[in-house]
N, C-alpha and C. Protein backbone atom coordinates (compact mmCIF):
# COMPACT_ATOMS: atom_id res chain seq x y z
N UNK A 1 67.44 157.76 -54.74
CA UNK A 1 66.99 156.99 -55.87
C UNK A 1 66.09 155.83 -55.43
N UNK A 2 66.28 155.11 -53.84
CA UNK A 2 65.42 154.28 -53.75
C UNK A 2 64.06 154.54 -53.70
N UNK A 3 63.63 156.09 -53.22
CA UNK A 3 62.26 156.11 -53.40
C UNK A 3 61.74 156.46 -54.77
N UNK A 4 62.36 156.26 -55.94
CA UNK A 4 62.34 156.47 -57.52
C UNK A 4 61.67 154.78 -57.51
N UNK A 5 62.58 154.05 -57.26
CA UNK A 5 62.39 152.49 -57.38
C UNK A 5 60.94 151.74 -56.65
N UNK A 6 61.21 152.19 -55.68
CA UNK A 6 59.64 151.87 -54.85
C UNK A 6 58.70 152.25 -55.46
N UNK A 7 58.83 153.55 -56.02
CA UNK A 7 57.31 154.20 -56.77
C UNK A 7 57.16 153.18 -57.80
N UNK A 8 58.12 153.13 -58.94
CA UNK A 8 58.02 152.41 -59.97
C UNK A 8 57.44 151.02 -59.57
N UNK A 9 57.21 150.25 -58.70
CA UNK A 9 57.23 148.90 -58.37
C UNK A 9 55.40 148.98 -57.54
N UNK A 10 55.26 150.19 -57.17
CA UNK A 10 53.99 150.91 -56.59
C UNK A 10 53.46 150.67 -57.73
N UNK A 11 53.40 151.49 -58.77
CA UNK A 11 52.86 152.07 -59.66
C UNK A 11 52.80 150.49 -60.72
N UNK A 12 53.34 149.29 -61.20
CA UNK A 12 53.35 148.13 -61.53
C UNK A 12 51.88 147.52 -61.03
N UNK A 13 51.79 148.05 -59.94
CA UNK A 13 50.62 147.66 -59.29
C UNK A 13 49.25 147.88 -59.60
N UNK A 14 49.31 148.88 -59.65
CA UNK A 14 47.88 149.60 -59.39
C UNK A 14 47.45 149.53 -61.09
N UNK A 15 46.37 149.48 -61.17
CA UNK A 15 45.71 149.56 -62.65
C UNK A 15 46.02 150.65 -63.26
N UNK A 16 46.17 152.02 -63.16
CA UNK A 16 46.66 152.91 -63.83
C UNK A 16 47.20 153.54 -63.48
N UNK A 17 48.00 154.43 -64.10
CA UNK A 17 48.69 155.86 -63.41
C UNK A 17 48.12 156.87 -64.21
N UNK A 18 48.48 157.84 -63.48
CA UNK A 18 47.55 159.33 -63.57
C UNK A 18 48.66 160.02 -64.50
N UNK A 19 48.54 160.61 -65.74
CA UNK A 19 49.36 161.35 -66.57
C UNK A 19 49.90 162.47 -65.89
N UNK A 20 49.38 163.24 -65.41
CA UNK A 20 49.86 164.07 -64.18
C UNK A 20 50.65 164.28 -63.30
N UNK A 21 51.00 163.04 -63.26
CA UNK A 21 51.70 162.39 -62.10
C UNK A 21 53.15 162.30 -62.50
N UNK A 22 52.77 161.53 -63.81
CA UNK A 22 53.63 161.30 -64.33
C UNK A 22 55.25 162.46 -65.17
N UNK A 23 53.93 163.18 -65.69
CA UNK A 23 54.43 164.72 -66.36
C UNK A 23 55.13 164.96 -64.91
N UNK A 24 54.63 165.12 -63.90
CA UNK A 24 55.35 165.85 -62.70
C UNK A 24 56.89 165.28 -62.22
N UNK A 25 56.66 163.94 -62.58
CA UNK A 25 57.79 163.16 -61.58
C UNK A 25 58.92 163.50 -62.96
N UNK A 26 58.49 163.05 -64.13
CA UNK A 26 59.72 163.44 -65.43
C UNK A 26 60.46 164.83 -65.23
N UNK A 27 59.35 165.61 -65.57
CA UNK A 27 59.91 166.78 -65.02
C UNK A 27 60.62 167.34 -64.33
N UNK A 28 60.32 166.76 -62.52
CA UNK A 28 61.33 167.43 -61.52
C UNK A 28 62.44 166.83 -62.15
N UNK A 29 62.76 165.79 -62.48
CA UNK A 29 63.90 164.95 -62.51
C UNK A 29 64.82 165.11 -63.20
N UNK A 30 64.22 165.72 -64.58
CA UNK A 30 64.81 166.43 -65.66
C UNK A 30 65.36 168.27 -65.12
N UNK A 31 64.72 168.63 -64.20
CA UNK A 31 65.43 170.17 -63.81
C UNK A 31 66.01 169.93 -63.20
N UNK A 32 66.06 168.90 -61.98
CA UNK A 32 66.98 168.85 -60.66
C UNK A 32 68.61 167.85 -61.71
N UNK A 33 68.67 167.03 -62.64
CA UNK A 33 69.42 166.71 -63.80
C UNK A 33 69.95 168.35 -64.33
N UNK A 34 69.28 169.03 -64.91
CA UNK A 34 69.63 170.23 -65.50
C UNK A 34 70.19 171.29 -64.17
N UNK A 35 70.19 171.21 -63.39
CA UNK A 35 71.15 171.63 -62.33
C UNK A 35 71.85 171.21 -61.64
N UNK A 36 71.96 169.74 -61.51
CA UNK A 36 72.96 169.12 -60.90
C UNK A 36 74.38 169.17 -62.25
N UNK A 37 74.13 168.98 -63.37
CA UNK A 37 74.75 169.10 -64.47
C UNK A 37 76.27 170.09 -64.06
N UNK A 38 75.81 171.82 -64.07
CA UNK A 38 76.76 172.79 -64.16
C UNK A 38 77.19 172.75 -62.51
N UNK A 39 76.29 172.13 -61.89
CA UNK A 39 76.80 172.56 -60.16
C UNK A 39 78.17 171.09 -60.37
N UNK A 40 78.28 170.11 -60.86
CA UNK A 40 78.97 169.29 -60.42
C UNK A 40 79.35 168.46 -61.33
N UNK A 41 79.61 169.32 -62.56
CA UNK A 41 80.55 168.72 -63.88
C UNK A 41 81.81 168.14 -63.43
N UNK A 42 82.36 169.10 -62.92
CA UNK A 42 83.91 168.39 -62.76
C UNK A 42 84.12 167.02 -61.76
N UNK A 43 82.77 166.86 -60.70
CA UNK A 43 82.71 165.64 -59.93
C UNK A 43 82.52 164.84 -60.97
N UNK A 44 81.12 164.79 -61.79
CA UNK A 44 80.69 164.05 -62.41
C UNK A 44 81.85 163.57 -63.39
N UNK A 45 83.00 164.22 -63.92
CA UNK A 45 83.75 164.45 -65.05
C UNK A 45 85.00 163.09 -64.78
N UNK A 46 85.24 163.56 -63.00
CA UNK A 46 86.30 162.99 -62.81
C UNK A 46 85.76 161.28 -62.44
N UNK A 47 84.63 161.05 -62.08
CA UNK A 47 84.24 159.95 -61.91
C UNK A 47 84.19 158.79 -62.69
N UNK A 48 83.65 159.28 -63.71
CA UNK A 48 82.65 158.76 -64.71
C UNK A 48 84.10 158.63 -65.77
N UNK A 49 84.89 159.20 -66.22
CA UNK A 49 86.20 158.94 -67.01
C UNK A 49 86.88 159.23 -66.58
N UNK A 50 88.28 157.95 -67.78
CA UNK A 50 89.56 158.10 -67.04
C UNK A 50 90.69 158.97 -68.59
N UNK A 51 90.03 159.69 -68.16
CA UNK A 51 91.00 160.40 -69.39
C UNK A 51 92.17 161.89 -69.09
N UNK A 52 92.28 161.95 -70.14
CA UNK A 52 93.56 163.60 -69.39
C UNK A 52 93.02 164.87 -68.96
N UNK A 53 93.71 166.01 -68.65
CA UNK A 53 93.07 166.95 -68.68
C UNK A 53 92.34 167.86 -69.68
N UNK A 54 92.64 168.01 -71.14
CA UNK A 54 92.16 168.43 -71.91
C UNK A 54 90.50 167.88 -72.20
N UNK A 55 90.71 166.52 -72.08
CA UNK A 55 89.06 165.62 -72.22
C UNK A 55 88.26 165.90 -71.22
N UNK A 56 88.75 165.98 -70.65
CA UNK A 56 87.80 165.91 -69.41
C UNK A 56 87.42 167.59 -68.99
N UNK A 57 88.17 168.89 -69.88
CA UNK A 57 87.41 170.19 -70.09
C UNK A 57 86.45 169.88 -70.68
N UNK A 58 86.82 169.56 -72.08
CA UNK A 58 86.02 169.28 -73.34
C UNK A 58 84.68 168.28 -72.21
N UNK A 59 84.28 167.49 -71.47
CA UNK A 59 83.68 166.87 -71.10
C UNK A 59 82.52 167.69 -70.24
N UNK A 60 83.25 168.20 -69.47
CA UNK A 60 82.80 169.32 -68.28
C UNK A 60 82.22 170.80 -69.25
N UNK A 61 82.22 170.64 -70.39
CA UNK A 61 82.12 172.14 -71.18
C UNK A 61 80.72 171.32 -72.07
N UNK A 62 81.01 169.57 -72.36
CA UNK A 62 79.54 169.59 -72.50
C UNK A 62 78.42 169.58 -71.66
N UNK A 63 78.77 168.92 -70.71
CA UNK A 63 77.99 168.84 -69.12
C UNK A 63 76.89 170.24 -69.28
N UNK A 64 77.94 171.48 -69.51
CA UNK A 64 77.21 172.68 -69.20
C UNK A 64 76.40 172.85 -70.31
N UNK A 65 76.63 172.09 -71.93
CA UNK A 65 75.98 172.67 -72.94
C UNK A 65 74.84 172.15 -72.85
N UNK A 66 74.81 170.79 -72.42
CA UNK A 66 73.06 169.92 -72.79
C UNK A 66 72.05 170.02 -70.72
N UNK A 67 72.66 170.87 -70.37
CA UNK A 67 71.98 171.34 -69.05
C UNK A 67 70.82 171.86 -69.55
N UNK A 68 70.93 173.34 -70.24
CA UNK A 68 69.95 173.51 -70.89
C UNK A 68 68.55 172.50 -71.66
N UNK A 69 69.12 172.06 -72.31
CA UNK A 69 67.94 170.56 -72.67
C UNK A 69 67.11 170.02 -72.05
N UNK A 70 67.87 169.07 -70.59
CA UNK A 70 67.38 168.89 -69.87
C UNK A 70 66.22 170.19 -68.93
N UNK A 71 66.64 171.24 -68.80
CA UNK A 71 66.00 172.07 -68.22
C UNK A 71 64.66 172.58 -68.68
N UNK A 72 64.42 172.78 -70.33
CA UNK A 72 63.81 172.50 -71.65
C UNK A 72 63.02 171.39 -71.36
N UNK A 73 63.08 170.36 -71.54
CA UNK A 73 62.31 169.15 -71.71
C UNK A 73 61.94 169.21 -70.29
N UNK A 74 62.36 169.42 -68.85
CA UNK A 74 61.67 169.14 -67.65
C UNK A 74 60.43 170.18 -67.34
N UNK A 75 61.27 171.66 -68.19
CA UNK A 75 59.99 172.48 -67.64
C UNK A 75 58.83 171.89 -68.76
N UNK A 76 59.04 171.83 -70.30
CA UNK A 76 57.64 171.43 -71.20
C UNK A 76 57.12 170.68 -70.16
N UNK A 77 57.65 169.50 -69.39
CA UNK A 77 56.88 168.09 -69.06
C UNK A 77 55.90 169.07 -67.76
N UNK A 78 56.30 169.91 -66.75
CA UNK A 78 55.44 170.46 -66.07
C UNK A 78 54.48 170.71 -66.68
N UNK A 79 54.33 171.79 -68.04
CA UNK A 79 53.73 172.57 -67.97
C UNK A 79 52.41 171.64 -69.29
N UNK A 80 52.77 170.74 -69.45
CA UNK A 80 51.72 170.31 -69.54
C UNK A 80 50.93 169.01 -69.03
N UNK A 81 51.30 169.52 -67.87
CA UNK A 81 50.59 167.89 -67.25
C UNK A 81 49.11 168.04 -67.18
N UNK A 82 48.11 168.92 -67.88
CA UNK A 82 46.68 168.79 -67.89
C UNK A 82 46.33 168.81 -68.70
N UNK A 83 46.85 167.81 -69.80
CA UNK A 83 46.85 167.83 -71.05
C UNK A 83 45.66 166.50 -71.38
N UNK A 84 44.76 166.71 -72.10
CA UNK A 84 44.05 165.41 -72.31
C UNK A 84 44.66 164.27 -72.44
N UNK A 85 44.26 163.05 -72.75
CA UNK A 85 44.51 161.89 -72.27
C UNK A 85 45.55 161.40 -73.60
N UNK A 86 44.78 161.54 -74.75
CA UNK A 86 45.32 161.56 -76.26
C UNK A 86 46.42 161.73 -76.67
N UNK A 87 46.75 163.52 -76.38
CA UNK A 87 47.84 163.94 -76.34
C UNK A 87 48.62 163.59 -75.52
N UNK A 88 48.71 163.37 -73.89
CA UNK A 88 49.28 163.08 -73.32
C UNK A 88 49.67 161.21 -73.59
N UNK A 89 49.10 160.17 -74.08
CA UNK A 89 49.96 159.42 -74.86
C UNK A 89 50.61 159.94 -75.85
N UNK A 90 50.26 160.30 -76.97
CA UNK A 90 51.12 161.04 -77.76
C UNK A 90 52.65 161.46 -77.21
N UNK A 91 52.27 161.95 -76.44
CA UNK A 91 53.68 162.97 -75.84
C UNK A 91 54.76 161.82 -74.92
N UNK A 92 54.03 161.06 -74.52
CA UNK A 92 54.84 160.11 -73.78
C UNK A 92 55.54 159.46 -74.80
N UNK A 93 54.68 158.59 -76.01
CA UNK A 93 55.28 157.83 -76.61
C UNK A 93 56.43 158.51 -77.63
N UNK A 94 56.79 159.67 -77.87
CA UNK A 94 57.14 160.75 -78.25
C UNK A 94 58.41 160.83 -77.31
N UNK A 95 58.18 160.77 -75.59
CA UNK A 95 59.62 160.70 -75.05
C UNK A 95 60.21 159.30 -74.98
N UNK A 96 59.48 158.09 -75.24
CA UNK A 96 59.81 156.89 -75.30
C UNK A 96 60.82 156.44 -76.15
N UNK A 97 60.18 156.87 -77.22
CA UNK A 97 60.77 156.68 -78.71
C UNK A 97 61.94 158.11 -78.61
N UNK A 98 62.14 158.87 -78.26
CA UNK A 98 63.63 159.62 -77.96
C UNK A 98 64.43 159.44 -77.19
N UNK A 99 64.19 158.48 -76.43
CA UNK A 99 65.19 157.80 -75.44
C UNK A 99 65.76 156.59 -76.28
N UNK A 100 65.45 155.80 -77.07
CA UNK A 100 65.89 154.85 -77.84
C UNK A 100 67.41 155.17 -78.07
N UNK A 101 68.14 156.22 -78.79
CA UNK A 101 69.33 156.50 -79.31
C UNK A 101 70.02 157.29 -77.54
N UNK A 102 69.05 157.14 -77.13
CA UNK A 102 70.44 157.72 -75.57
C UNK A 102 70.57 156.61 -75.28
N UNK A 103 69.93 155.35 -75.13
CA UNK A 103 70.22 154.28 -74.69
C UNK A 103 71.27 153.64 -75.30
N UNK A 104 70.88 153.95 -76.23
CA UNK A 104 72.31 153.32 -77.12
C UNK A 104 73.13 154.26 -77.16
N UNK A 105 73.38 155.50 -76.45
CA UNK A 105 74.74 156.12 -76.29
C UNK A 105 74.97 155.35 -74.97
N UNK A 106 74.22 155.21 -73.59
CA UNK A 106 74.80 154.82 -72.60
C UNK A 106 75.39 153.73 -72.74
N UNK A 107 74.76 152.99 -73.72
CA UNK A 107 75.37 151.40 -74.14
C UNK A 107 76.77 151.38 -74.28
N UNK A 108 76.90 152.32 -75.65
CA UNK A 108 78.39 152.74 -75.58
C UNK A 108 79.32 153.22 -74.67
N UNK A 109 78.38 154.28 -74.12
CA UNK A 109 79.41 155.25 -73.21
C UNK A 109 79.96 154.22 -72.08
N UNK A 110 78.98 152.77 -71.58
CA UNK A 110 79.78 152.42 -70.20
C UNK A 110 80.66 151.13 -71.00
N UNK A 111 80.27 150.92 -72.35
CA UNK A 111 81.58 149.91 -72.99
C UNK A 111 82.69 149.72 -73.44
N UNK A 112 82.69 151.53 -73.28
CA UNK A 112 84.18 152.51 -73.61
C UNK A 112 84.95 151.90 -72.02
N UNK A 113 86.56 151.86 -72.61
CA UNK A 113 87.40 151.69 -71.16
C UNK A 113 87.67 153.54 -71.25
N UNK A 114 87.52 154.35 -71.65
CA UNK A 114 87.37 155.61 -71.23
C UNK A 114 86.61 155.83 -70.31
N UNK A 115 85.67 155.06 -69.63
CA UNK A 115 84.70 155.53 -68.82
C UNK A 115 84.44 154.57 -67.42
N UNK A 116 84.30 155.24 -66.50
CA UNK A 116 83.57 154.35 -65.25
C UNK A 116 82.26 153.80 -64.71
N UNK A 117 81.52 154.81 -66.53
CA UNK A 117 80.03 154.30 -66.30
C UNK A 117 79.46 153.06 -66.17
N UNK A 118 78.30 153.01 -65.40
CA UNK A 118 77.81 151.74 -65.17
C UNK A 118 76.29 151.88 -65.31
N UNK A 119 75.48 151.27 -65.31
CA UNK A 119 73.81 150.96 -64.48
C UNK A 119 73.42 151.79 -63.80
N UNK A 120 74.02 152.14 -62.77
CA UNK A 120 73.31 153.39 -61.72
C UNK A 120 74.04 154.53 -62.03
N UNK A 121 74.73 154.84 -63.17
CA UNK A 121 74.87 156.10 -63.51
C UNK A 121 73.53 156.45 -64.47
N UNK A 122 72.80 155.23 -64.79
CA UNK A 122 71.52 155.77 -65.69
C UNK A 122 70.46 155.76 -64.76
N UNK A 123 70.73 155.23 -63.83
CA UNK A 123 69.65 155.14 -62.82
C UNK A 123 67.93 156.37 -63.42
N UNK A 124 68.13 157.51 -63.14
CA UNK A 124 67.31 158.43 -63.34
C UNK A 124 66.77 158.60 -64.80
N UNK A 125 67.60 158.44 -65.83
CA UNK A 125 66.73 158.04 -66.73
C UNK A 125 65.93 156.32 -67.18
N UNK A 126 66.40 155.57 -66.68
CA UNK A 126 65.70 154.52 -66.93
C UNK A 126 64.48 154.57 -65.90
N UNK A 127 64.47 155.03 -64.88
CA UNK A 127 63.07 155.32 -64.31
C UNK A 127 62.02 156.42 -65.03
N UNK A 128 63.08 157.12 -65.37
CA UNK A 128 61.86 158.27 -66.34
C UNK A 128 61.49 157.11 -67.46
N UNK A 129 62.09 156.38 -68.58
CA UNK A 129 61.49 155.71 -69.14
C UNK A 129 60.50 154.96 -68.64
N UNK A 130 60.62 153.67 -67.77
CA UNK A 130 59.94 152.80 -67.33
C UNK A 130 58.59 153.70 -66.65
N UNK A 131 58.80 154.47 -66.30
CA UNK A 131 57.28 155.65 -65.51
C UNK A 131 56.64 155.59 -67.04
N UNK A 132 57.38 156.24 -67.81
CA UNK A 132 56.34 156.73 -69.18
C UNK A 132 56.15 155.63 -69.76
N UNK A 133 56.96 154.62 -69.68
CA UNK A 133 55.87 153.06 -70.60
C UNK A 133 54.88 152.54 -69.85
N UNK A 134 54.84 152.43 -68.62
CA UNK A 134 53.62 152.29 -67.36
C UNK A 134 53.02 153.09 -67.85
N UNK A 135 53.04 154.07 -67.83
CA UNK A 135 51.45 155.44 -67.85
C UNK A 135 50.85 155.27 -69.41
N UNK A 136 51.92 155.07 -70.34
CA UNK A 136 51.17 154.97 -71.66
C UNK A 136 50.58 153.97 -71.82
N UNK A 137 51.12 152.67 -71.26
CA UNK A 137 50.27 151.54 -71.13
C UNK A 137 49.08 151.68 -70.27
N UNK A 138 48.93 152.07 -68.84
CA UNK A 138 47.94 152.10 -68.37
C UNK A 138 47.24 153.77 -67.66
N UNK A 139 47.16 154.30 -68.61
CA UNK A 139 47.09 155.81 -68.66
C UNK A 139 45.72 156.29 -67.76
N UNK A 140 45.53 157.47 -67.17
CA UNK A 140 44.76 157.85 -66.53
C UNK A 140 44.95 159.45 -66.47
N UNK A 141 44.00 160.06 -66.84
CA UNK A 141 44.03 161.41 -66.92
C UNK A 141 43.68 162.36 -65.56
């Protein structure tokens, strides 16, 4: 994750970022997410809450349902990273504005005493955000 952080602090820098770039880095992040998901529900399950065994199926059984999604949304973000400049704001501000209501699930999810979540359990999506408000702000095709 630290070289997630460095980029982001890179990229602060420089006058623009390349949409391309951007589409690419969301993407991997979102498939290698969509397979870490089913490979390591029950790690993730037992970590992250402190609940019984029945919850924590029910937990591990969603893990596997929204894998898919993620897998969905990482391959779209590949496959259009040569997308004009237009659309490609469009599309960013589009994942910007759909991250709004996960944020406010993580809000919840680490304010629950059901849970062990914290900050660096969002780690990977708050860098996918912060990448796509950089690029829409200073966009480059």
């Amino acid at each position: 994750m630290r070289i997630f952080v460095d980029l982001i602090f890179v990229l602060f820098k420089i006058n623009y970022v390349k949409t391309k770039l951007t589409f690419t880095m969301i993407g991997v992040i979102m498939i290698l997410q969509s397979i870490a998901y089913p490979l390591f529900s029950e790690m993730f399950t037992d970590m992250m809450f402190n609940v019984g065994d029945e919850a924590k199926e029910v937990l591990n059984l969603f893990q596997l349902a929204v894998s898919p999604i993620f897998f969905m949304v990482g391959l779209f973000m590949l496959i259009v990273r040569s997308i004009d400049i237009k659309t490609a704001k469009n599309l960013l501000l589009v994942f910007i504005v759909a991250y709004i209501p996960t944020f406010i699930g993580f809000y919840n999810l680490a304010s629950s005493p059901l849970t062990n979540a914290g900050l660096t359990d969002f780690i990977p999506d708050i860098l996918m955000v912060g990448l796509a408000i950089i690029t829409y702000i200073k966009p480059k095709s």
